[in-house]
Protein backbone atom coordinates (compact mmCIF):
# COMPACT_ATOMS: atom_id res chain seq x y z
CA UNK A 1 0.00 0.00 0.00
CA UNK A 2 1.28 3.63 -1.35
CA UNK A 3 1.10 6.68 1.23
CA UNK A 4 -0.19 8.66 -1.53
CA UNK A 5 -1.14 7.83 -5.26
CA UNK A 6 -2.05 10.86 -7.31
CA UNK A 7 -4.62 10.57 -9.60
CA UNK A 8 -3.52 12.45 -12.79
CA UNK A 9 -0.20 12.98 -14.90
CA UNK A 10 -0.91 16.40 -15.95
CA UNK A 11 1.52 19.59 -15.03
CA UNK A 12 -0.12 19.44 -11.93
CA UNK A 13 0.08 15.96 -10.73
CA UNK A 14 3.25 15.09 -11.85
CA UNK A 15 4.77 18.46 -9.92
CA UNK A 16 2.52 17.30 -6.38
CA UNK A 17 4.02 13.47 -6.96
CA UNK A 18 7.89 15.24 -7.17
CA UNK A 19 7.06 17.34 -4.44
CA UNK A 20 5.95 14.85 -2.37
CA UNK A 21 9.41 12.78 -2.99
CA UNK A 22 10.83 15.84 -0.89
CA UNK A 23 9.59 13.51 2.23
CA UNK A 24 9.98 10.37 3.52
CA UNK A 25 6.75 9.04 1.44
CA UNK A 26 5.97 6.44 -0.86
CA UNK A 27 3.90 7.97 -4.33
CA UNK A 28 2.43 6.69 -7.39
CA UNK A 29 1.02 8.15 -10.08
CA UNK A 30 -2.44 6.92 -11.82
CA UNK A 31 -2.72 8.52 -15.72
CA UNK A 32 -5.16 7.20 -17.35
CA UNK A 33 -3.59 7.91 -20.91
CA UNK A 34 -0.33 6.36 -22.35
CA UNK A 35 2.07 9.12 -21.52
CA UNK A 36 1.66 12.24 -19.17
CA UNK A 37 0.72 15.67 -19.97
CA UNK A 38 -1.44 14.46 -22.72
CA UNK A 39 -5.21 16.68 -21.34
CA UNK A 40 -5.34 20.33 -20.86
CA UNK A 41 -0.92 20.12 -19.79
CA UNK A 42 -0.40 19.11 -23.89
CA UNK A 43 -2.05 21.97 -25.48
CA UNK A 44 -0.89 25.14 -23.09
CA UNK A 45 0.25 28.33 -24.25
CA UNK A 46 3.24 28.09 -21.94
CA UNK A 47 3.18 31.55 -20.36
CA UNK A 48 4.33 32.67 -17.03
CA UNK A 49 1.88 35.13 -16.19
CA UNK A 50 2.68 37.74 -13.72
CA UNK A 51 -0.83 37.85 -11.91
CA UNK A 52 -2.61 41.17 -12.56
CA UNK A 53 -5.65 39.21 -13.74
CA UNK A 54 -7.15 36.89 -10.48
CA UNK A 55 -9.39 38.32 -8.32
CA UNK A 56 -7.04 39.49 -4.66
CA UNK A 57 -8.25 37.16 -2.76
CA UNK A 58 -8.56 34.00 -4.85
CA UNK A 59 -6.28 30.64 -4.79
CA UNK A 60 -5.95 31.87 -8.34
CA UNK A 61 -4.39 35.28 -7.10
CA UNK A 62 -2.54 33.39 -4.73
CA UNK A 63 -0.81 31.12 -6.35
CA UNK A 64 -0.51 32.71 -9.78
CA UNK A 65 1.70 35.55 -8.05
CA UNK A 66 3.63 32.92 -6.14
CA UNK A 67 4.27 30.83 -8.93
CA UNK A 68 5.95 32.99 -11.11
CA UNK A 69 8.23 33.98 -8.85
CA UNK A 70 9.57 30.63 -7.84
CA UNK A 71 9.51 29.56 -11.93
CA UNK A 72 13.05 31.06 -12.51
CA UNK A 73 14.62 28.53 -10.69
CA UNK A 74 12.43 25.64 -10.74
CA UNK A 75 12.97 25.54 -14.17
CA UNK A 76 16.83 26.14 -14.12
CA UNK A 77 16.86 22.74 -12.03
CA UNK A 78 14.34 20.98 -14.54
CA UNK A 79 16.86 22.17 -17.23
CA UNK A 80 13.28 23.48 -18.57
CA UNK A 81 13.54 26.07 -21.62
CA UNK A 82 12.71 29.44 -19.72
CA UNK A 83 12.67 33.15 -20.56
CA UNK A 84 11.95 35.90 -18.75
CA UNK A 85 10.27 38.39 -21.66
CA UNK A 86 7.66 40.66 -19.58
CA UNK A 87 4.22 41.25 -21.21
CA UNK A 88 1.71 43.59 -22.60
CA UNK A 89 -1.73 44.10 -22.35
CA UNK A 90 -2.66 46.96 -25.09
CA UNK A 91 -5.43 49.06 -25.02
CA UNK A 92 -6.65 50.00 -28.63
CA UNK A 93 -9.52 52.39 -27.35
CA UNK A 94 -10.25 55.56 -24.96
CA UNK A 95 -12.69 52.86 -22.63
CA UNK A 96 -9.65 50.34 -22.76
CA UNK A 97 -7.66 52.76 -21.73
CA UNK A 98 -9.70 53.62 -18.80
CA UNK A 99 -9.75 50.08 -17.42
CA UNK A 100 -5.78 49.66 -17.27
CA UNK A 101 -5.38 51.37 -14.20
CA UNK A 102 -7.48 48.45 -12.49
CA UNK A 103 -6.04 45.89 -13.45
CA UNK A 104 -3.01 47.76 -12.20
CA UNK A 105 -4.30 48.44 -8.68
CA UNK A 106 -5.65 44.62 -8.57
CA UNK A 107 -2.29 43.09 -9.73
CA UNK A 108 -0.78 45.51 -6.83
CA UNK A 109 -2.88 44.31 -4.44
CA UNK A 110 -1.80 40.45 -5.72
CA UNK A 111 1.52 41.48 -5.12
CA UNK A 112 2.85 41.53 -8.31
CA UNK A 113 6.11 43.43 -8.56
CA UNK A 114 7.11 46.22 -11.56
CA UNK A 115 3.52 46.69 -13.10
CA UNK A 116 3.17 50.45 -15.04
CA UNK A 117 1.23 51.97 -17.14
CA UNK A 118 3.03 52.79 -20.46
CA UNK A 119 2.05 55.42 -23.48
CA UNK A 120 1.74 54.47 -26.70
CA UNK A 121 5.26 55.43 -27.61
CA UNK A 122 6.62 53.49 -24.72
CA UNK A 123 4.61 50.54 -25.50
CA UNK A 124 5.51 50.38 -29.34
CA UNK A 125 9.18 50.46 -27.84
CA UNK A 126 8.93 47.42 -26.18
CA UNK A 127 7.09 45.78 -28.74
CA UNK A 128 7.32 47.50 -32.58
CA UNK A 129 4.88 45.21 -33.95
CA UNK A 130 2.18 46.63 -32.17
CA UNK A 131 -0.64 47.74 -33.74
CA UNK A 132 -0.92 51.52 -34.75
CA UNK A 133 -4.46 51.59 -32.61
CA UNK A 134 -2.73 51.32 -29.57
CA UNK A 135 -2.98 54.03 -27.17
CA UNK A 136 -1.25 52.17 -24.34
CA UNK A 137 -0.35 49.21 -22.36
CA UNK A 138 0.27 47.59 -18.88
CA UNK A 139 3.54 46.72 -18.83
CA UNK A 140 4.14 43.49 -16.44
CA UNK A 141 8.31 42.45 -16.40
CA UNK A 142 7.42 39.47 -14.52
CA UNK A 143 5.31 37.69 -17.17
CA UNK A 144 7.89 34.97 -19.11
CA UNK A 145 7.47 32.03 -21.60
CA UNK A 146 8.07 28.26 -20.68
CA UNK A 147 8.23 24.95 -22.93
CA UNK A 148 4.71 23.05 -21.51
CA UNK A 149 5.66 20.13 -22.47
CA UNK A 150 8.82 19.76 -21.53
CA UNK A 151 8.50 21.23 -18.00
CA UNK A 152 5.41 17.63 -17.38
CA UNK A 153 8.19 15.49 -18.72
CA UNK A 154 10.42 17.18 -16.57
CA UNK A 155 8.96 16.65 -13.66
CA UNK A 156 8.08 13.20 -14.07
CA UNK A 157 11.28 12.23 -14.66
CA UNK A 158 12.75 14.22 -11.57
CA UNK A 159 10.12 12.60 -9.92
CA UNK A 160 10.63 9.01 -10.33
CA UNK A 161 14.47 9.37 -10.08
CA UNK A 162 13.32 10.51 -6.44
CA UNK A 163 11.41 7.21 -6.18
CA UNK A 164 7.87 7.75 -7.38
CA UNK A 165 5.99 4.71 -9.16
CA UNK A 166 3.96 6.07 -12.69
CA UNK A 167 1.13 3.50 -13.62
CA UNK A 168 0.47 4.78 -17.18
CA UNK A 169 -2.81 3.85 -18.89
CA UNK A 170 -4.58 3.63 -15.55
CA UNK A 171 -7.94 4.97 -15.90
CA UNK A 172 -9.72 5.19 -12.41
CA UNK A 173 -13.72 3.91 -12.58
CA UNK A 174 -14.21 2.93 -8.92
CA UNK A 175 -13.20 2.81 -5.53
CA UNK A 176 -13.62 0.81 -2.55
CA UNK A 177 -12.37 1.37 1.06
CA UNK A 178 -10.97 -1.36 3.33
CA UNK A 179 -7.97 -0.22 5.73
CA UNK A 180 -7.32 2.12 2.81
CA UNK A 181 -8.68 3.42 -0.28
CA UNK A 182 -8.28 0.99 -3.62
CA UNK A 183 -8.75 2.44 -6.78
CA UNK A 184 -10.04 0.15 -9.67
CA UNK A 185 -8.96 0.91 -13.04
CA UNK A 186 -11.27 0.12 -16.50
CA UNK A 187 -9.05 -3.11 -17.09
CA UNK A 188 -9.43 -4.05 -13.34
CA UNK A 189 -6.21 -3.29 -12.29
CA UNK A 190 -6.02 -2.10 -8.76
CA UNK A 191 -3.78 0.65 -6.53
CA UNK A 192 -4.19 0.87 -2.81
CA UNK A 193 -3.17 3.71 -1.01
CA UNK A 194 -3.64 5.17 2.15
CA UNK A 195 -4.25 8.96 0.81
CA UNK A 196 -5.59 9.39 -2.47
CA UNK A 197 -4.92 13.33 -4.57
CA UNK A 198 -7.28 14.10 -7.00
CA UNK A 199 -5.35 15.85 -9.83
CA UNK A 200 -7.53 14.53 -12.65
CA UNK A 201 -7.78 17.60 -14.89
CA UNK A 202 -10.72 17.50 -17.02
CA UNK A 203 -11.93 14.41 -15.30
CA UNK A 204 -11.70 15.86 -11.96
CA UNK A 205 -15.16 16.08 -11.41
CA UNK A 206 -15.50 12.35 -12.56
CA UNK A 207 -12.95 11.48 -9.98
CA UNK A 208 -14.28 13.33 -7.12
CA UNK A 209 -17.46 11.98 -7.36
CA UNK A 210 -15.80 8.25 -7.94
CA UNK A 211 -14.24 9.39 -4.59
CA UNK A 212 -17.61 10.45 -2.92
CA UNK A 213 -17.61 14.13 -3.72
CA UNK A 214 -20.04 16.10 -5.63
CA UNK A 215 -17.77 18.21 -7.85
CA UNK A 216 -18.64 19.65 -10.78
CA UNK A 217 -16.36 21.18 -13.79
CA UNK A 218 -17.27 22.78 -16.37
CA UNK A 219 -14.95 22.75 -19.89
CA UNK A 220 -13.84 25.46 -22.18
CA UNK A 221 -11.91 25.19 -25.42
CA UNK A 222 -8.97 27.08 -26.13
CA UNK A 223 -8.28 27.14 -29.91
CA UNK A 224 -4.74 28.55 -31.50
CA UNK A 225 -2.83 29.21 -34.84
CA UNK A 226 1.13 28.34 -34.64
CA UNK A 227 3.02 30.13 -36.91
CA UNK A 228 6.94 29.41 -38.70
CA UNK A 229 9.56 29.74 -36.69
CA UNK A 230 10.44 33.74 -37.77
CA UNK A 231 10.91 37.10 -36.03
CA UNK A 232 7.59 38.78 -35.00
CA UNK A 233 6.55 39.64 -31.62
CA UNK A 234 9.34 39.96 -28.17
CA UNK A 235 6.89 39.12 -25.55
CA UNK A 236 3.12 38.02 -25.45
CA UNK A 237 0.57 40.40 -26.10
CA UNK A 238 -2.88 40.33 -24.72
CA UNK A 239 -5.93 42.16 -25.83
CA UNK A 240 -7.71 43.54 -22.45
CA UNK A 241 -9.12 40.60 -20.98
CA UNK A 242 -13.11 39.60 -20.11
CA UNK A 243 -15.26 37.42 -17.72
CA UNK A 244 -14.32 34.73 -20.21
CA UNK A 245 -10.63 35.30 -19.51
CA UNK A 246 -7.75 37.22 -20.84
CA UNK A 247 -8.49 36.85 -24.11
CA UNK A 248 -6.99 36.09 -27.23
CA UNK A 249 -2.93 36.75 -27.26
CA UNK A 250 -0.09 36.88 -29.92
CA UNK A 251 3.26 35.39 -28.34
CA UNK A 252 6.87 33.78 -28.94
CA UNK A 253 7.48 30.09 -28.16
CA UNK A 254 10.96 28.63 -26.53
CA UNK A 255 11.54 27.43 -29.48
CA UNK A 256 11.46 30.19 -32.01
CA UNK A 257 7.52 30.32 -33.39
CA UNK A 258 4.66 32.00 -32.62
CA UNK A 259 1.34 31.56 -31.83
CA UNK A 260 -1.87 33.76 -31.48
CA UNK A 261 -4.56 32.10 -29.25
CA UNK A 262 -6.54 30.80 -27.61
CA UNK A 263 -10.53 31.70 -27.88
CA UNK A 264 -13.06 30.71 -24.82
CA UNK A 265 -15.30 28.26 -26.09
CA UNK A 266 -17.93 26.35 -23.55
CA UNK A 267 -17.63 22.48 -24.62
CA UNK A 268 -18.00 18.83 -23.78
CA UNK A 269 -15.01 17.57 -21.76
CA UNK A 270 -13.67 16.31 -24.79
CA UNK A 271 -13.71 19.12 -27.10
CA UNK A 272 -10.78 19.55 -28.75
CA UNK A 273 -12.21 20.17 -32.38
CA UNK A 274 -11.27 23.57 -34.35
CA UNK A 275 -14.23 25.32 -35.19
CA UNK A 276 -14.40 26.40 -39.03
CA UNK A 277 -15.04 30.44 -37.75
CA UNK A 278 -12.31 30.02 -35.13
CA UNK A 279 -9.51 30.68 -37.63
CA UNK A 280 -11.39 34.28 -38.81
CA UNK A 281 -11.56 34.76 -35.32
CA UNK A 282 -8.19 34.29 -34.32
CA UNK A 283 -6.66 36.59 -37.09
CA UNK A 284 -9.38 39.29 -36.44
CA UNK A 285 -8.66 39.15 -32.49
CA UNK A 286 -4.56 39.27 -33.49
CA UNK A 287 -5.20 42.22 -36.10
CA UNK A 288 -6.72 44.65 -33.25
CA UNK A 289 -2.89 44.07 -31.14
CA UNK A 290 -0.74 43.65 -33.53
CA UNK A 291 0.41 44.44 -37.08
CA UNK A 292 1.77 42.93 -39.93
CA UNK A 293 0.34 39.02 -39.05
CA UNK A 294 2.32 37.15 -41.80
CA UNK A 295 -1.06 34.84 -41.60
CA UNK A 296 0.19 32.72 -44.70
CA UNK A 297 3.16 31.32 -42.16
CA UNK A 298 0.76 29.03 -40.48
CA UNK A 299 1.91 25.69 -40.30
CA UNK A 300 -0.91 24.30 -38.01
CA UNK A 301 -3.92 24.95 -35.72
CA UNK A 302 -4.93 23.01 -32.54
CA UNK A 303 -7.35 23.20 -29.20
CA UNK A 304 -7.06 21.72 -25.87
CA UNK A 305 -9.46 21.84 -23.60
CA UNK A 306 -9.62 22.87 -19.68
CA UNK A 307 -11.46 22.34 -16.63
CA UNK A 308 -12.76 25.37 -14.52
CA UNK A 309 -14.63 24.81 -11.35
CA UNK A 310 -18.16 26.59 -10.98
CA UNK A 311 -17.01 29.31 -8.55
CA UNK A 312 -13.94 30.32 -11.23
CA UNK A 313 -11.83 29.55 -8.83
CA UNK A 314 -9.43 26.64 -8.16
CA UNK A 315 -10.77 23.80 -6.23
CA UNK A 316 -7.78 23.17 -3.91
CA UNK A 317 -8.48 21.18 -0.10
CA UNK A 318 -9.87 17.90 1.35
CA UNK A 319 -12.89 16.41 0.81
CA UNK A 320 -15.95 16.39 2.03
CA UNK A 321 -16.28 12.72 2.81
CA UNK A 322 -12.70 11.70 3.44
CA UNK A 323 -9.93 13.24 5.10
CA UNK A 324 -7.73 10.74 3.50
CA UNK A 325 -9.23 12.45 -0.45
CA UNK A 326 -7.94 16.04 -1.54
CA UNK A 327 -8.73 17.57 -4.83
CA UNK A 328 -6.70 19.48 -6.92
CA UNK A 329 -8.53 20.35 -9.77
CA UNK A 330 -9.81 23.28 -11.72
CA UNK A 331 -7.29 24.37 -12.49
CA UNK A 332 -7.73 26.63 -15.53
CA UNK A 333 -5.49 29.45 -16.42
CA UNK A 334 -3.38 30.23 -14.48
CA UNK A 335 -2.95 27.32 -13.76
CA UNK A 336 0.94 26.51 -15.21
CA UNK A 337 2.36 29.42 -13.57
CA UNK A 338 0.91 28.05 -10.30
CA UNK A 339 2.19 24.84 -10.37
CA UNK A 340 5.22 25.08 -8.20
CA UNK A 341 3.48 26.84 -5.41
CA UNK A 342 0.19 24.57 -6.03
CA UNK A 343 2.77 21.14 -5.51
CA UNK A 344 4.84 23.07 -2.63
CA UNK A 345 1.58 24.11 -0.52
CA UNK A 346 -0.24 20.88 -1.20
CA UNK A 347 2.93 18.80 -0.21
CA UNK A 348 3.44 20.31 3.03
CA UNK A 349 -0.16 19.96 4.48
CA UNK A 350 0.20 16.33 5.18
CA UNK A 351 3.11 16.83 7.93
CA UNK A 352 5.70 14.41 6.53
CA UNK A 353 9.28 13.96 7.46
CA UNK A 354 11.86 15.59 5.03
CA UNK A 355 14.04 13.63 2.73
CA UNK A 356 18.18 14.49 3.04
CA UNK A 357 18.57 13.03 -0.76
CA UNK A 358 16.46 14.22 -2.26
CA UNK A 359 17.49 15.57 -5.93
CA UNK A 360 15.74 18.63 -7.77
CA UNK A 361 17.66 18.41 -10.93
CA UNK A 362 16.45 17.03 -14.04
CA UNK A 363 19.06 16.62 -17.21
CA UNK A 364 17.26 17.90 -20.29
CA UNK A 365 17.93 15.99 -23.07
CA UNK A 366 20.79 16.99 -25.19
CA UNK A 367 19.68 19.22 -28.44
CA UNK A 368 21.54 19.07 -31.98
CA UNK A 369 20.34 22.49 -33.53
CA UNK A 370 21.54 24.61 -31.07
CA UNK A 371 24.82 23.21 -30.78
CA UNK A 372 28.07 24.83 -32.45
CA UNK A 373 29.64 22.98 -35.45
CA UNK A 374 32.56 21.66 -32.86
CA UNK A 375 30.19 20.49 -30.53
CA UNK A 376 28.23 18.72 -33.37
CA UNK A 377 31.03 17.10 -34.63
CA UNK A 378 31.86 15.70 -31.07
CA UNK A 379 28.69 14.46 -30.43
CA UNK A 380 28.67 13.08 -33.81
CA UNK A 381 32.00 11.14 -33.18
CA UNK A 382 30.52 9.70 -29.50
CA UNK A 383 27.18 8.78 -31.29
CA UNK A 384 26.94 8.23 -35.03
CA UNK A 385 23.09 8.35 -34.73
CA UNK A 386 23.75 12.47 -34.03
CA UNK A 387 24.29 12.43 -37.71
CA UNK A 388 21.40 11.12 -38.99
CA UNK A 389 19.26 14.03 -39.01
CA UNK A 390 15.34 12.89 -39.03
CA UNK A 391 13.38 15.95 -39.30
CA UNK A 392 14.86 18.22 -40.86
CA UNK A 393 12.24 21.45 -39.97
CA UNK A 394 13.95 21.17 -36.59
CA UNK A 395 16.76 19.36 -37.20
CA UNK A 396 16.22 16.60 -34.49
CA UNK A 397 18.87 13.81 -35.21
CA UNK A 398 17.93 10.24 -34.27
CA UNK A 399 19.56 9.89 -31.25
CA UNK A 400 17.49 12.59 -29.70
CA UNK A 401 14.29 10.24 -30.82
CA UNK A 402 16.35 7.18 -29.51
CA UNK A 403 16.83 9.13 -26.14
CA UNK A 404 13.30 10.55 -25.99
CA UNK A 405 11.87 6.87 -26.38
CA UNK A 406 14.29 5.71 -23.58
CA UNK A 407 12.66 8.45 -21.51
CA UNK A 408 9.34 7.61 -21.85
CA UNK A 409 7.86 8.42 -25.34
CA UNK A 410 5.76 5.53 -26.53
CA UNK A 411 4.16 7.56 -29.23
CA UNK A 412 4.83 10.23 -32.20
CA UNK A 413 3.33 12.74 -30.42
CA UNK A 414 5.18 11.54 -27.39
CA UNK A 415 8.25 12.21 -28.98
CA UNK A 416 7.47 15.07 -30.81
CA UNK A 417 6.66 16.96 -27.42
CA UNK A 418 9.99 15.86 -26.15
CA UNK A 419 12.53 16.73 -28.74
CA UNK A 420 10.16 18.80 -31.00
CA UNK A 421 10.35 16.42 -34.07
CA UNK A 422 7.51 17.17 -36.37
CA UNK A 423 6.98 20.76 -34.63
CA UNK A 424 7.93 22.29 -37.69
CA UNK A 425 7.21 23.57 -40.79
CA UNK A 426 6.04 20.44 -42.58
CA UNK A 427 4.35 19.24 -39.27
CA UNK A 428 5.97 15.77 -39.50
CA UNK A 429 5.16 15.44 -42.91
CA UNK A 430 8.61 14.01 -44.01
CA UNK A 431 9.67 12.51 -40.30
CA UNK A 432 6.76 11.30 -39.18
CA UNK A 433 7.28 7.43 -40.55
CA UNK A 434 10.57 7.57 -39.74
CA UNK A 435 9.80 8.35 -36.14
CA UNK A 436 7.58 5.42 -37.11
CA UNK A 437 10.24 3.29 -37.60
CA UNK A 438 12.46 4.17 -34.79
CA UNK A 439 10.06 3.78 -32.45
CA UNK A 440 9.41 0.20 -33.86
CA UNK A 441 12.68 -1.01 -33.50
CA UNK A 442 13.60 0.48 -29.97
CA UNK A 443 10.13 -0.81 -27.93
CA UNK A 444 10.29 -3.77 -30.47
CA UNK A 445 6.39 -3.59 -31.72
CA UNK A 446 5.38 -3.97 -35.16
CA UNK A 447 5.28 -0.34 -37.20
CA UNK A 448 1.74 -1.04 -37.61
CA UNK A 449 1.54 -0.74 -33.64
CA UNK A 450 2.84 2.58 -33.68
CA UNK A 451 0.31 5.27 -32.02
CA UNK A 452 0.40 8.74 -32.94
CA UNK A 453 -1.08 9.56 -29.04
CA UNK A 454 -3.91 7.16 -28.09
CA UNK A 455 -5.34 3.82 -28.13
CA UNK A 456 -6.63 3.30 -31.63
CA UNK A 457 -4.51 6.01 -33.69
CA UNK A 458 -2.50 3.97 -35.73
CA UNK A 459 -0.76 5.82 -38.10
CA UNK A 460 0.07 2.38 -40.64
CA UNK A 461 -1.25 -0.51 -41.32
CA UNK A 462 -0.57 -3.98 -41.74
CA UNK A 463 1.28 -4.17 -45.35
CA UNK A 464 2.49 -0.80 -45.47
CA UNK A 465 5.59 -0.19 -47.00
């Protein structure tokens, strides 16, 4: 029997299960998908926001503030791709302009450090590619940029090396209490545990009631355009945001694109269709912030979906029917930027004994591109598979796919969110059946086993050449 098995692999859960491995504790992880980070944690925009937005008051406020602060060095330790840009929110009208100053004095009250008001002039020389409508901006210093993906692989990894136990395609239907709580998956495989953490994402309100709990989410779609990896915008730029959220934004990646996104659309739990108007929608919102939209670079669209509790708030505490249950769920945007101080507070409530060894450092895994022609040709010389380049868009050799299988990927997509094969311009167009391929020969399946992300998405068939 586990001390603690966390229901969920998301951003969320797999930060709680490495924070837990701080203390003397024994953790597993139930994900009900093949790989984590796959729900709401595998389509995020990846921005740090600086917390002018929450309510004062709110776990969102809270934690938002406190999260961003700590993310500078929680990802230096992850080895997570990190930048500290700042942000804008433009105002493109006189009434805009009249609502900055609250969001100023409520990010103040938050806590959050170096917010101002900027002029027009000030705010096109931050960001030039701002729209000639602009009449000015709050600038926040604080806001930054983060690799999503990475940072759930990240801490997965950091946490098992610190001795948590992952049970991947473990999806939690019942529940039954003897001297303990057992969880029962949909194949019948069971997990018994003495505390049970509900970090089930969209399913959270599934969970909670599996778990005696009446908890209700509801689900909104987020739906983006990525863009070529070119120069365009320094920081993210947000129109002024509504009761729906902060709105549709234009903003860098770690890895060189862009992306303008997402919309607010109220959907099933497993929403994640584009709507045909969303892509008008998306330019329009993007045209009223920003200029010069080289719209014909799009090399993809895509929507996740997230949970949001009905109060708007996150649903963070024990529950109602069992000390031994806590939920973390809810937890829309912000929710990334909260996650370290989400994991640290929820870690510490149980009153466990410290660790001495445990480790906080992750080893990213070792990227080709960015490397200089001396280091290439010394990694090439320890590794001939360094010179096999296998997509070319990003220029991800096959020993980064060998090395993102051995940590984990089971999938295309699981790889491509690792190493960023097929994140490019021709969206794995010319890699993708060699990532195929690889992936047969290191886990040893047939290529017609090969999944692009779930059970059933076979990407070739029996025969295929």
């Amino acid at each position: 029997m586990y001390d603690f098995c966390i229901i969920g692999g998301g951003a969320v859960g797999c930060a709680v299960a490495r924070e837990l491995t701080r203390y003397k504790a024994s953790v597993v992880v139930a994900e009900a998908a093949l790989d984590v980070g796959t729900g709401a944690s595998g389509a995020n925009s990846g921005i740090v926001h600086s917390g002018y937005d929450p309510l004062p008051g709110t776990l969102m406020a809270k934690y938002n503030v406190r999260g961003a602060d700590m993310f500078r060095t929680y990802a230096a330790a992850l080895q997570v791709p990190y930048k500290r840009t700042g942000s804008l929110t433009v105002a493109t009208t006189r009434e805009e302009a009249a609502r900055l100053p609250e969001l100023l004095a409520r990010g103040e009250k938050n806590g959050v450090k170096g917010l101002k008001i900027v002029s027009a002039e000030e705010a096109h020389a931050l960001e030039p590619l701002l729209a000639d409508s602009v009449v000015s901006a709050l600038f926040a210093p604080t806001a930054a940029i983060v690799d999503p993906f990475d940072l759930v692989f990240a801490l997965r990894e950091n946490a098992q090396a610190n001795g948590a136990e992952f049970r991947l395609g473990f999806a939690v239907r019942a529940a039954e209490r003897d001297n303990g709580i057992t969880l029962i998956s949909e194949s019948g495989d069971r997990i018994k545990a003495v505390r049970i953490i509900n970090c089930a994402g969209n399913n959270g309100g599934d969970v909670a009631r599996i778990l005696g709990d009446l908890i209700y989410l509801r689900h909104r779609a987020g739906e983006y355009l990525m863009f070529d990896k070119l120069p365009f915008v320094r920081m993210p730029v947000f129109g002024m945001p509504s009761e729906r959220g902060k709105g549709v934004l234009v903003a860098p990646t770690t890895d060189g694109n862009f992306f303008v996104g997402p919309t607010s659309v109220e959907c099933s739990r497993d929403g994640r269709v584009m709507r045909r108007e969303s892509f008008a929608e998306l330019l329009a919102a993007a045209g009223k912030t920003v200029k010069g939209l080289p719209a014909d670079k799009r090399i993809t669209s895509f929507a996740g979906v997230r949970a949001l509790s009905q109060t708007g708030d996150f649903v963070i505490g024990p529950g109602r029917t069992d000390p031994n249950v806590f939920h973390v769920i809810g937890i829309g945007s912000p929710g990334l930027t909260s996650v370290p101080a989400i994991a640290m507070s929820v870690a510490r409530r149980f009153g466990l004994e410290p660790r001495k060894d445990f480790s906080p450092a992750r080893r990213h895994i070792r990227t080709f591109a960015d490397r200089t022609n001396a280091e290439k040709n010394a990694l090439i010389a320890s590794d001939k598979r360094y010179g096999n380049v296998v997509c070319m868009c990003n220029c991800v050799t096959e020993a980064e796919v060998v090395e993102a299988i051995a940590r984990g990927a089971r999938t295309v997509d699981g790889v491509k969110k690792r190493v960023h094969a097929g994140m490019g311009r021709c969206q794995g167009g010319m890699c993708e059946t060699r990532i195929i391929d690889i992936l047969s020969r290191e886990l040893g399946i047939p290529r017609s086993s090969g999944l692009k992300a779930v059970p059933g998405s076979n990407i070739c068939t029996e025969g295929a050449l």
